[in-house]
PDB file of N, CA and C in Angstrom:
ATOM      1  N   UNK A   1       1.728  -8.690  -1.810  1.00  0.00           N
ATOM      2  CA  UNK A   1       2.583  -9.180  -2.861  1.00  0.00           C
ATOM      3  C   UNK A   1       4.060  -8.917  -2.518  1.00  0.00           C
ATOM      4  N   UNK A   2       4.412  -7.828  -1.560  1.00  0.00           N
ATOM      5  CA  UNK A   2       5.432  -7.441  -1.513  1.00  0.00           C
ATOM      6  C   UNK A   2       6.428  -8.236  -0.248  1.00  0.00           C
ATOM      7  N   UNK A   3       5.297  -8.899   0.310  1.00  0.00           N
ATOM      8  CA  UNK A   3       5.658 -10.142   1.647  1.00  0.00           C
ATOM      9  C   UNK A   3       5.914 -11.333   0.722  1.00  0.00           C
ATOM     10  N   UNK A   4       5.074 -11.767  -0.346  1.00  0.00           N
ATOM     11  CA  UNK A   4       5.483 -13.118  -0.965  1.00  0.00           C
ATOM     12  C   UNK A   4       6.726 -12.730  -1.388  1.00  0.00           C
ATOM     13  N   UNK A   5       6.968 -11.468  -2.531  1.00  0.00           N
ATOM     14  CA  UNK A   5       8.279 -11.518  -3.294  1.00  0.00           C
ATOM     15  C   UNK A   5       9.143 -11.562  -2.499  1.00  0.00           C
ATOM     16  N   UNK A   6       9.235 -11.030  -1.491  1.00  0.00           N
ATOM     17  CA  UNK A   6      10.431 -10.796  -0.654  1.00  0.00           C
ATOM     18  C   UNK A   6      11.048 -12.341   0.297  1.00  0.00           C
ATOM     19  N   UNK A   7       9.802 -12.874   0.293  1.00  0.00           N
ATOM     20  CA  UNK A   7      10.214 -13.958   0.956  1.00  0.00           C
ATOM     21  C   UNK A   7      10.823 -15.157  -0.227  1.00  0.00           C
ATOM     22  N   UNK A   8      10.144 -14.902  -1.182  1.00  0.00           N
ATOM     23  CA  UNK A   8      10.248 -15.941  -2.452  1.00  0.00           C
ATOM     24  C   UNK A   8      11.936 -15.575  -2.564  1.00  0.00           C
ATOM     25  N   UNK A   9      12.566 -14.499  -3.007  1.00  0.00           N
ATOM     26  CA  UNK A   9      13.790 -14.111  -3.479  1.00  0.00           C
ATOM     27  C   UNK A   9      14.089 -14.144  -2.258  1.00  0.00           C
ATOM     28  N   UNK A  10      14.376 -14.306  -1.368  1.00  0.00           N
ATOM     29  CA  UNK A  10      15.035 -14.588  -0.056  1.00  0.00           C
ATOM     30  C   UNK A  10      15.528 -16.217  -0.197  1.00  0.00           C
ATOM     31  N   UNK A  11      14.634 -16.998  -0.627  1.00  0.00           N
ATOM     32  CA  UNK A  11      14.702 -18.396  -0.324  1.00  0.00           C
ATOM     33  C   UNK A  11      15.537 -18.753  -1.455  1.00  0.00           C
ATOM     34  N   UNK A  12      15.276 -18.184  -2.808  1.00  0.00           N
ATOM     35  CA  UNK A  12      16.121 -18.323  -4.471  1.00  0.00           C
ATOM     36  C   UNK A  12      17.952 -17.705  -3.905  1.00  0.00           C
ATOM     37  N   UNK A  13      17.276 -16.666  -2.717  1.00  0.00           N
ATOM     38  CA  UNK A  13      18.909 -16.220  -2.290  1.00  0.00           C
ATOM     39  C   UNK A  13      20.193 -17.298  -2.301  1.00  0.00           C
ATOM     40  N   UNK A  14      18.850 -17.780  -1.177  1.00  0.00           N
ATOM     41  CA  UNK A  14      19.780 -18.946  -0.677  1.00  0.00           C
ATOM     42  C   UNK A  14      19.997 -20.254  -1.408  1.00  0.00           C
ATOM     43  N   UNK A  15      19.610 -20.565  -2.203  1.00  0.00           N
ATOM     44  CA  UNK A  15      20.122 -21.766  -2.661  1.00  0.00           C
ATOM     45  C   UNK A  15      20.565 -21.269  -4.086  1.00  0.00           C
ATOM     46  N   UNK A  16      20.590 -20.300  -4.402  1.00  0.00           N
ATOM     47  CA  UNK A  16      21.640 -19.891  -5.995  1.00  0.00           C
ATOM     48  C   UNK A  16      23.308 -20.478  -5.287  1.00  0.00           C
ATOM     49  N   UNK A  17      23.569 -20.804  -6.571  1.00  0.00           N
ATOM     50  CA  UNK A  17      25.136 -20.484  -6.886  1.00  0.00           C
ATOM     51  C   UNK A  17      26.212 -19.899  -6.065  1.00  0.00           C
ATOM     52  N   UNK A  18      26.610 -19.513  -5.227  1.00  0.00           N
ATOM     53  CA  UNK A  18      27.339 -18.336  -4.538  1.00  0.00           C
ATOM     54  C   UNK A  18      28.595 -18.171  -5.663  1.00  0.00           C
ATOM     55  N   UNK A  19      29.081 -18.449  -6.417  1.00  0.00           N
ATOM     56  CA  UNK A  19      29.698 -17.998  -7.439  1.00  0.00           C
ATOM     57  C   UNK A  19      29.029 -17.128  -8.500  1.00  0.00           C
ATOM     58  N   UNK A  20      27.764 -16.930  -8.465  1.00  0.00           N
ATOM     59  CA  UNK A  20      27.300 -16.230  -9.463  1.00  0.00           C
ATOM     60  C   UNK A  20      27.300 -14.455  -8.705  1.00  0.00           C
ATOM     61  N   UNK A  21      27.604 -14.220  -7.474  1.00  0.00           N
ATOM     62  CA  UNK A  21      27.864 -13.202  -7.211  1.00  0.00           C
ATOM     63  C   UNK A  21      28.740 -12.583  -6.349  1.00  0.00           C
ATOM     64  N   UNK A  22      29.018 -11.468  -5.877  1.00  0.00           N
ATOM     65  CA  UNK A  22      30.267 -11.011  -4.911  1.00  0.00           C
ATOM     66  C   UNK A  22      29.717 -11.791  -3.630  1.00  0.00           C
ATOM     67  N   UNK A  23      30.675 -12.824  -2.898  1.00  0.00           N
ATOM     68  CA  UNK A  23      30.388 -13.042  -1.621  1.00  0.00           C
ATOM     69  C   UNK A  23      30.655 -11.940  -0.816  1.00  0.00           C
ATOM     70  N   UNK A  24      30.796 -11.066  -0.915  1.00  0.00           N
ATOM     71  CA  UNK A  24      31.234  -9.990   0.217  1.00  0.00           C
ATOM     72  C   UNK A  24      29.870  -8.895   0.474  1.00  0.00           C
ATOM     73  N   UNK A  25      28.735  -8.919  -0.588  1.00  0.00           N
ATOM     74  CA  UNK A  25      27.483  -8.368  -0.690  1.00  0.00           C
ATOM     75  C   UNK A  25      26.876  -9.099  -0.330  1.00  0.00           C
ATOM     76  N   UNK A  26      26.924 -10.386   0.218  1.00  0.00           N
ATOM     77  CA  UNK A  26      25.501 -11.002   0.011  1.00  0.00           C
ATOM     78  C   UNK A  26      24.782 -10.583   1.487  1.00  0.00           C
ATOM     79  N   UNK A  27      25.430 -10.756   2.726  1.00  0.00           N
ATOM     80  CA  UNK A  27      24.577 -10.258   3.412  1.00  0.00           C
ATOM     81  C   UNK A  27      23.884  -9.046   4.018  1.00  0.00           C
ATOM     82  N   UNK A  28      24.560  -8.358   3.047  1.00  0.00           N
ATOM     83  CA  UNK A  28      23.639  -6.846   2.674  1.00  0.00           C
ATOM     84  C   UNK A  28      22.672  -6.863   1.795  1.00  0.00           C
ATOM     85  N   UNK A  29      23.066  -7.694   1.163  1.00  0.00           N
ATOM     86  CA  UNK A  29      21.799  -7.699   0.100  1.00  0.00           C
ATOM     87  C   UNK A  29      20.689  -8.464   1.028  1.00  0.00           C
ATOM     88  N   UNK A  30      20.870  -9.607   1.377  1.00  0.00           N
ATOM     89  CA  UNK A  30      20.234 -10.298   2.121  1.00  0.00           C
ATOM     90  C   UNK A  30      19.221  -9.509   3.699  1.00  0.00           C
ATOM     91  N   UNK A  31      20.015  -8.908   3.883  1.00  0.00           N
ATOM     92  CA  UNK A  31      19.764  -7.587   5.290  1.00  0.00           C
ATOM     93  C   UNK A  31      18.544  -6.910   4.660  1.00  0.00           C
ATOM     94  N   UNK A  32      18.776  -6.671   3.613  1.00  0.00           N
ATOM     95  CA  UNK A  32      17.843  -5.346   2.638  1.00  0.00           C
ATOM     96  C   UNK A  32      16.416  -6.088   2.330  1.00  0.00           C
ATOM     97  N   UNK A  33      16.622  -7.450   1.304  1.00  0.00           N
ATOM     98  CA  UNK A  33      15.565  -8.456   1.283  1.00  0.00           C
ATOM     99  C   UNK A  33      14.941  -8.768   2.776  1.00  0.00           C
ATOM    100  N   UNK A  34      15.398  -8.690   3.786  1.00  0.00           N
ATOM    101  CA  UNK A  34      14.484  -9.242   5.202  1.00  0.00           C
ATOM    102  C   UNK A  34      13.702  -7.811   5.343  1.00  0.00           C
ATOM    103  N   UNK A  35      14.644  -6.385   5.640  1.00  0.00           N
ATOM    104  CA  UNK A  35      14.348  -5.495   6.177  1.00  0.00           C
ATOM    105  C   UNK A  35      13.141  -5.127   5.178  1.00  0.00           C
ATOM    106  N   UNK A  36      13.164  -5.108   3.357  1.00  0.00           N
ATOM    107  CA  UNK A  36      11.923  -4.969   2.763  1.00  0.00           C
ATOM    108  C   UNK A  36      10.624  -5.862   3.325  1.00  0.00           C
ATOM    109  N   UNK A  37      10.898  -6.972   3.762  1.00  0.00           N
ATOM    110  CA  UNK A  37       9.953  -8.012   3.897  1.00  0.00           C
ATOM    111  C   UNK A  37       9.519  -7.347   5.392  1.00  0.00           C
ATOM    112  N   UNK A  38       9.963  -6.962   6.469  1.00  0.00           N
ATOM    113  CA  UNK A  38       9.892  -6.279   8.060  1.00  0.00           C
ATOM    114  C   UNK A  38       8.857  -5.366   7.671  1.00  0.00           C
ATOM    115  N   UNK A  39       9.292  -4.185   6.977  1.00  0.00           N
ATOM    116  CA  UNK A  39       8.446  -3.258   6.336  1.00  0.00           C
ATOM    117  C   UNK A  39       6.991  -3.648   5.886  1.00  0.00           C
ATOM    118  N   UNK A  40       7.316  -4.308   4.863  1.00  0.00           N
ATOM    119  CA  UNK A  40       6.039  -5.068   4.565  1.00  0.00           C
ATOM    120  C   UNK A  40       4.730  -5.769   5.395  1.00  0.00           C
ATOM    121  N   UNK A  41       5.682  -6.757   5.961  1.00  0.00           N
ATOM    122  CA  UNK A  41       4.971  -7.336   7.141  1.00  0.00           C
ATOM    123  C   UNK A  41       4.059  -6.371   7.988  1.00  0.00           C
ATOM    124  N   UNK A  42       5.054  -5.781   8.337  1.00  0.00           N
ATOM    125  CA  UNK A  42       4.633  -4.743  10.009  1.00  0.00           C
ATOM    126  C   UNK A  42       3.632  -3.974   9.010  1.00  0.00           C
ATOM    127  N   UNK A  43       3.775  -3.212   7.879  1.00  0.00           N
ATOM    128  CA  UNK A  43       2.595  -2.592   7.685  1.00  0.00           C
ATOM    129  C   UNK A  43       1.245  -3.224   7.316  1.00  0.00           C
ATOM    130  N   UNK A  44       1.345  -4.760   6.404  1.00  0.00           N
ATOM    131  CA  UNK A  44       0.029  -5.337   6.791  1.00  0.00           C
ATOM    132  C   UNK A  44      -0.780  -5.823   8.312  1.00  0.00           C
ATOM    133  N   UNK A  45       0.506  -5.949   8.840  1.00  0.00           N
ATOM    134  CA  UNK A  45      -0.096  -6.134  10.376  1.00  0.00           C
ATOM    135  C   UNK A  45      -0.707  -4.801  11.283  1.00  0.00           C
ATOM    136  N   UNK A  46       0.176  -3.594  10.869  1.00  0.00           N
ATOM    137  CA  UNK A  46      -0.880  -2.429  11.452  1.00  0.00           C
ATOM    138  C   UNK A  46      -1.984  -2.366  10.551  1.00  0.00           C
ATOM    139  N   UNK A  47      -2.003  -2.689   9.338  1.00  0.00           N
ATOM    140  CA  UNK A  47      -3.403  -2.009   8.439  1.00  0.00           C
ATOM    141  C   UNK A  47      -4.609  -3.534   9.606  1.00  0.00           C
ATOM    142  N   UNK A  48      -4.036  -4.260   9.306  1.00  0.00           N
ATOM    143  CA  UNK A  48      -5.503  -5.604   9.946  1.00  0.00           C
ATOM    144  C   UNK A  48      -5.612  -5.411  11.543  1.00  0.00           C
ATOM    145  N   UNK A  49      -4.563  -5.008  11.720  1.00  0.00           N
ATOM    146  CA  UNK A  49      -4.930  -5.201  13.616  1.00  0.00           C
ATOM    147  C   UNK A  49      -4.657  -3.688  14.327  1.00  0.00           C
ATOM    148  N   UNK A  50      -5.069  -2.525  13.232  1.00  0.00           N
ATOM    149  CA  UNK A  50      -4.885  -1.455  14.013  1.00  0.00           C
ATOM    150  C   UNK A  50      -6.307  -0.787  14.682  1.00  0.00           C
ATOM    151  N   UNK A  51      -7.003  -1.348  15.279  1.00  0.00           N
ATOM    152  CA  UNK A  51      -7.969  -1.056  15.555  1.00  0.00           C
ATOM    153  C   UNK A  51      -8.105  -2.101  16.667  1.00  0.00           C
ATOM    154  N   UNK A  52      -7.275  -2.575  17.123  1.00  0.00           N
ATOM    155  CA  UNK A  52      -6.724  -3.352  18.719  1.00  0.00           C
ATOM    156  C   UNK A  52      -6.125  -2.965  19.269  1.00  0.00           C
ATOM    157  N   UNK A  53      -6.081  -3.513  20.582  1.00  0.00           N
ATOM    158  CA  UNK A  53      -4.822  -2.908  21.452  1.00  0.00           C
ATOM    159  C   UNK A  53      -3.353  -3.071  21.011  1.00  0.00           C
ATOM    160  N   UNK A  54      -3.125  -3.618  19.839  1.00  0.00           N
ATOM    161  CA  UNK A  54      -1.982  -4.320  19.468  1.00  0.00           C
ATOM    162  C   UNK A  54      -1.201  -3.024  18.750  1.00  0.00           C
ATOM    163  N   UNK A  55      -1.741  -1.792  18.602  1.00  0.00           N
ATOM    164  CA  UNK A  55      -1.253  -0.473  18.020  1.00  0.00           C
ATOM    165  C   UNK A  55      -0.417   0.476  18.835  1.00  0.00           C
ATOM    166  N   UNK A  56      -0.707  -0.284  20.237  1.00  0.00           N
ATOM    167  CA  UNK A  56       0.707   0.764  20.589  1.00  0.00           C
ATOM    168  C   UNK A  56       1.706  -0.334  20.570  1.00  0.00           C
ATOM    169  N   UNK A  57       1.979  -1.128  20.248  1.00  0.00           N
ATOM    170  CA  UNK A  57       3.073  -1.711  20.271  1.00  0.00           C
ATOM    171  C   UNK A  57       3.626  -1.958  18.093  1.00  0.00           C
ATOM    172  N   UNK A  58       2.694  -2.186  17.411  1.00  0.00           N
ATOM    173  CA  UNK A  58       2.968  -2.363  15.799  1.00  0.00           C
ATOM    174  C   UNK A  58       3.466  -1.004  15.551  1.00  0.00           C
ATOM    175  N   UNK A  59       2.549   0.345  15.825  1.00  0.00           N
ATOM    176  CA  UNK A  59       3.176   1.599  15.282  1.00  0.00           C
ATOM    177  C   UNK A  59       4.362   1.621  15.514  1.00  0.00           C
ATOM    178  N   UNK A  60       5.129   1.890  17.044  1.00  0.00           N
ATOM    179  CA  UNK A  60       6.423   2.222  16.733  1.00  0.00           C
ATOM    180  C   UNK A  60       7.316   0.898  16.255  1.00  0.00           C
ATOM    181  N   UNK A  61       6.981   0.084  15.982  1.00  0.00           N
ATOM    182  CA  UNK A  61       7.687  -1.346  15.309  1.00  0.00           C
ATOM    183  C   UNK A  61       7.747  -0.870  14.509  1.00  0.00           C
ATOM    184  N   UNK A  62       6.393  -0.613  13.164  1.00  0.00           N
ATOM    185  CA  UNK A  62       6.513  -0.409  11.966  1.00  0.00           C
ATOM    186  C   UNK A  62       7.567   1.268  11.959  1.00  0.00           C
ATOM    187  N   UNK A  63       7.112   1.840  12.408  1.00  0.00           N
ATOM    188  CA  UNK A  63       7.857   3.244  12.203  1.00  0.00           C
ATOM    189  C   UNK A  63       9.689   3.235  12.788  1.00  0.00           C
ATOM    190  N   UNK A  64       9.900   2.404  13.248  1.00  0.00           N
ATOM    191  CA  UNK A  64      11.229   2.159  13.158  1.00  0.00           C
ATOM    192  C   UNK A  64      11.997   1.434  11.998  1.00  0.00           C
ATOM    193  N   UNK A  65      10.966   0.145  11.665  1.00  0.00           N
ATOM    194  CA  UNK A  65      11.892  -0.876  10.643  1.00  0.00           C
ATOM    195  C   UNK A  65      11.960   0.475   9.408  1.00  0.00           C
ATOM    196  N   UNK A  66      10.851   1.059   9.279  1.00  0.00           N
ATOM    197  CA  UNK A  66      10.926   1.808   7.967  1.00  0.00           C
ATOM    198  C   UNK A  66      11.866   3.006   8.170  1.00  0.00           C
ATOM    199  N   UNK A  67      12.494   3.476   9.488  1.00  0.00           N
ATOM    200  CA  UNK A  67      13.000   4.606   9.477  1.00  0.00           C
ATOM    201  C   UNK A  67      14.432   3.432   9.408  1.00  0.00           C
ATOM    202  N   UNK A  68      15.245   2.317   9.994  1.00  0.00           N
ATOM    203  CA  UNK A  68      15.870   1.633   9.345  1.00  0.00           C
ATOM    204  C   UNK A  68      15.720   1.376   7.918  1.00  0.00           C
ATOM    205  N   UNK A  69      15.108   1.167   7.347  1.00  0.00           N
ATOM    206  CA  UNK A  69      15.259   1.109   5.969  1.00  0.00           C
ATOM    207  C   UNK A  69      15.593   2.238   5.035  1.00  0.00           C
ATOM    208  N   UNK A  70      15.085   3.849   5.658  1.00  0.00           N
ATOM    209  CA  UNK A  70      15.518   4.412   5.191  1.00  0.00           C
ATOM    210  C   UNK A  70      16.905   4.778   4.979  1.00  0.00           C
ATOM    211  N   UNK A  71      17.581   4.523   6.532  1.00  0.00           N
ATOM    212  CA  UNK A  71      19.172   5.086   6.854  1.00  0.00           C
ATOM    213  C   UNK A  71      20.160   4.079   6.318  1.00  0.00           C
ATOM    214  N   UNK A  72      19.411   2.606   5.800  1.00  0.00           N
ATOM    215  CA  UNK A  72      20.352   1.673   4.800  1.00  0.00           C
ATOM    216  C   UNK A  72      20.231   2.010   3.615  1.00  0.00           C
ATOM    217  N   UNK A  73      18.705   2.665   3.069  1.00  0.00           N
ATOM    218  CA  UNK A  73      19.166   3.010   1.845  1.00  0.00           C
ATOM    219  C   UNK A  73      20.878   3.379   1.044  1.00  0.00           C
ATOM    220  N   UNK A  74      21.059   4.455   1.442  1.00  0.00           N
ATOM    221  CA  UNK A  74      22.606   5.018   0.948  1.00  0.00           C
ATOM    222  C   UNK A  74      23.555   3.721   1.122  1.00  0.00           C
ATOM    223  N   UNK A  75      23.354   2.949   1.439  1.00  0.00           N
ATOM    224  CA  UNK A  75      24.520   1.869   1.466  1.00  0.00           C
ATOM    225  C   UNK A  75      23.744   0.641   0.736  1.00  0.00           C
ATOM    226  N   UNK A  76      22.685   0.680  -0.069  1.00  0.00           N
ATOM    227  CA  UNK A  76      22.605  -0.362  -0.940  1.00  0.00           C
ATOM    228  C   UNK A  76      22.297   0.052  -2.754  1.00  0.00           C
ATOM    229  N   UNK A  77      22.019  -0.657  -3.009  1.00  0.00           N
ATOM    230  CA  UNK A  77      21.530  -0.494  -4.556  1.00  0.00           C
ATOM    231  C   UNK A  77      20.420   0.626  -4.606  1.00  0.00           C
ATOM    232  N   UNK A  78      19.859   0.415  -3.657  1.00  0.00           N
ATOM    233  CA  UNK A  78      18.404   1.249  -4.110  1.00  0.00           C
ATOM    234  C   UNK A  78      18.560   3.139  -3.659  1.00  0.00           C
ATOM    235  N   UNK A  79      19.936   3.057  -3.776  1.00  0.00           N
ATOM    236  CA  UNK A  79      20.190   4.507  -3.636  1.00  0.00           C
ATOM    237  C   UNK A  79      19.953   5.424  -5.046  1.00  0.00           C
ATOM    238  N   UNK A  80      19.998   4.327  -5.519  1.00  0.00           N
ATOM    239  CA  UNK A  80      19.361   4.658  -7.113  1.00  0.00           C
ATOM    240  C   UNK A  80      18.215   5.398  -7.429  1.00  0.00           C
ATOM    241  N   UNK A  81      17.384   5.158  -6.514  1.00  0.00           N
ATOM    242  CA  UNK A  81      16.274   5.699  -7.273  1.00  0.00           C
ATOM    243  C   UNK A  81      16.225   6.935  -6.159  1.00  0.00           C
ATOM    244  N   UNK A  82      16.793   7.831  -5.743  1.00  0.00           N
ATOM    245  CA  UNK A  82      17.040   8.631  -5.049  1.00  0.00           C
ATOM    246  C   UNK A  82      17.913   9.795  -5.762  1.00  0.00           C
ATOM    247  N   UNK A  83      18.837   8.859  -6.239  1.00  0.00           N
ATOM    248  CA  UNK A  83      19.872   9.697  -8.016  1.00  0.00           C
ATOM    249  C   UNK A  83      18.521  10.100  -8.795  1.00  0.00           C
ATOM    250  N   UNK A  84      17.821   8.999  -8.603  1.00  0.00           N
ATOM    251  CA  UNK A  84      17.195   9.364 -10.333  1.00  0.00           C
ATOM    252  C   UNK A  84      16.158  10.672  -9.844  1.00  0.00           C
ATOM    253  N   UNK A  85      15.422  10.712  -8.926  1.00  0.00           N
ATOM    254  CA  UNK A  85      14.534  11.209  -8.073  1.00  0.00           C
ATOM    255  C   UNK A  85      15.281  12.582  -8.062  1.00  0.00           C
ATOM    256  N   UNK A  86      16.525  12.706  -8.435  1.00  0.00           N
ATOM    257  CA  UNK A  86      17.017  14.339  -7.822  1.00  0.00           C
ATOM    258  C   UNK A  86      17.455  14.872  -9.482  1.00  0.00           C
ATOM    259  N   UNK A  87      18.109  13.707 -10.299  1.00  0.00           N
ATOM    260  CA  UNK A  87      18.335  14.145 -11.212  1.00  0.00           C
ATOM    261  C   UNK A  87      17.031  14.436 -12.381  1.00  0.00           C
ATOM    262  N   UNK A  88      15.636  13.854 -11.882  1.00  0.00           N
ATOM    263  CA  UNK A  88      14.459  14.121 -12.884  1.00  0.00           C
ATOM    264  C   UNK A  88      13.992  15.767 -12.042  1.00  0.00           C
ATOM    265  N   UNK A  89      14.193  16.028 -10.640  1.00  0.00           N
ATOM    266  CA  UNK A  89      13.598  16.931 -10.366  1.00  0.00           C
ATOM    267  C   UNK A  89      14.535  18.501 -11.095  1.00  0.00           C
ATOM    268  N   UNK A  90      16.021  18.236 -10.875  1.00  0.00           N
ATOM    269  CA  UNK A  90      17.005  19.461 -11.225  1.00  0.00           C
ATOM    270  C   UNK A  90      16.511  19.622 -13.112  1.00  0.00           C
ATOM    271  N   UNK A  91      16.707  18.485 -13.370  1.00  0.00           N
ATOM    272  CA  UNK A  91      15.750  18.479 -15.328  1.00  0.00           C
ATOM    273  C   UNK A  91      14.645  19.227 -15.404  1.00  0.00           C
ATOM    274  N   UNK A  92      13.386  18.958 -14.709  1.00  0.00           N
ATOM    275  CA  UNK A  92      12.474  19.746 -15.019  1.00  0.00           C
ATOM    276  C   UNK A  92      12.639  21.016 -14.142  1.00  0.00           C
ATOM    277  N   UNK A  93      13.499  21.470 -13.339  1.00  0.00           N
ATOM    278  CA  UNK A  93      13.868  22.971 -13.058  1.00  0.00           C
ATOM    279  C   UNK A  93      14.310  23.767 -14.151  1.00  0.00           C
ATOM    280  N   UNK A  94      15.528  23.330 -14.871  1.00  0.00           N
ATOM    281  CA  UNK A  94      16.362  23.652 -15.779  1.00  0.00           C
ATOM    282  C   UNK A  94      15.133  23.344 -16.924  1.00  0.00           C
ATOM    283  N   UNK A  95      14.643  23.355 -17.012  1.00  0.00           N
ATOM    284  CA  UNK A  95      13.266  23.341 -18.503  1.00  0.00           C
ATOM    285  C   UNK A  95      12.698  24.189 -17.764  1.00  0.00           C
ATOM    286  N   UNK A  96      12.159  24.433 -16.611  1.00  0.00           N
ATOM    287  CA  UNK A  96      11.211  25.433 -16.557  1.00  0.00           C
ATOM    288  C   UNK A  96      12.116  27.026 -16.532  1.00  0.00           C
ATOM    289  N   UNK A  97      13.376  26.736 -15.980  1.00  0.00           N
ATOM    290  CA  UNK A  97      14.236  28.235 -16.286  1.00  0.00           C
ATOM    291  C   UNK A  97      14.644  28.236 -17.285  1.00  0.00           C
ATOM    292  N   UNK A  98      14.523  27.448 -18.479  1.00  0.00           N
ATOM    293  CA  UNK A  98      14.716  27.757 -19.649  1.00  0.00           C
ATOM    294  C   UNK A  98      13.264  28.628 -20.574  1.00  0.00           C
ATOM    295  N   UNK A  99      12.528  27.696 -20.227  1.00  0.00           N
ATOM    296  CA  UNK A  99      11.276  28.798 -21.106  1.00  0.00           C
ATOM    297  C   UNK A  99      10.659  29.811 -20.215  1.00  0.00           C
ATOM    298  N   UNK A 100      10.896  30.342 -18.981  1.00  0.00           N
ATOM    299  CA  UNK A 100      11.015  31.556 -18.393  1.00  0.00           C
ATOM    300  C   UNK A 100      11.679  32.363 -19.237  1.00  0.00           C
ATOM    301  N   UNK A 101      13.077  32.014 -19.181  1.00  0.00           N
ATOM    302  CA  UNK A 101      13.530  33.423 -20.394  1.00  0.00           C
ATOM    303  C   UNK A 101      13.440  33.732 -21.168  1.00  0.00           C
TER     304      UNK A 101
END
């Protein structure tokens, strides 16, 4: 599902409006939509064909696009859920050192 969406909003990318958003994002945004779809891809292709010879060459494919995806994180939107991810963990610290004392 995550190969259709990505490809579906890839294609809506391209033929929206370009006034409806910052031209100066789009091909980051656009970078991010392929590189989710890379991810995607490469891991349905190791889950079906990892049990071929085709695994030494998909693993380190897949284990790169995703270690790229990680090091773009901080430079797109989805750094967000990385905020939220630190600010739900420091919350339930601060509740648990609260009813400690």
């Amino acid at each position: 599902m995550l190969c259709i969406g990505t490809a579906g909003l890839a294609v809506l990318k391209t033929k929206a409006d370009p006034n409806l958003g910052a031209a100066k994002v789009w091909a980051g945004e656009m970078a991010f939509i392929v590189l989710l779809f890379a991810v995607s891809a490469s891991g349905l292709a190791l889950y079906w064909l990892g049990d071929s010879d085709l695994i030494d060459v998909l693993l380190p494919l897949h284990l790169a696009v995703v270690f790229t995806l990680f090091l773009m994180m901080p430079y797109s939107k989805m750094v967000h859920g990385f905020y939220r991810l630190a600010a739900l963990t420091r919350d339930a610290a601060d509740v648990r050192l609260k009813s400690v004392k």
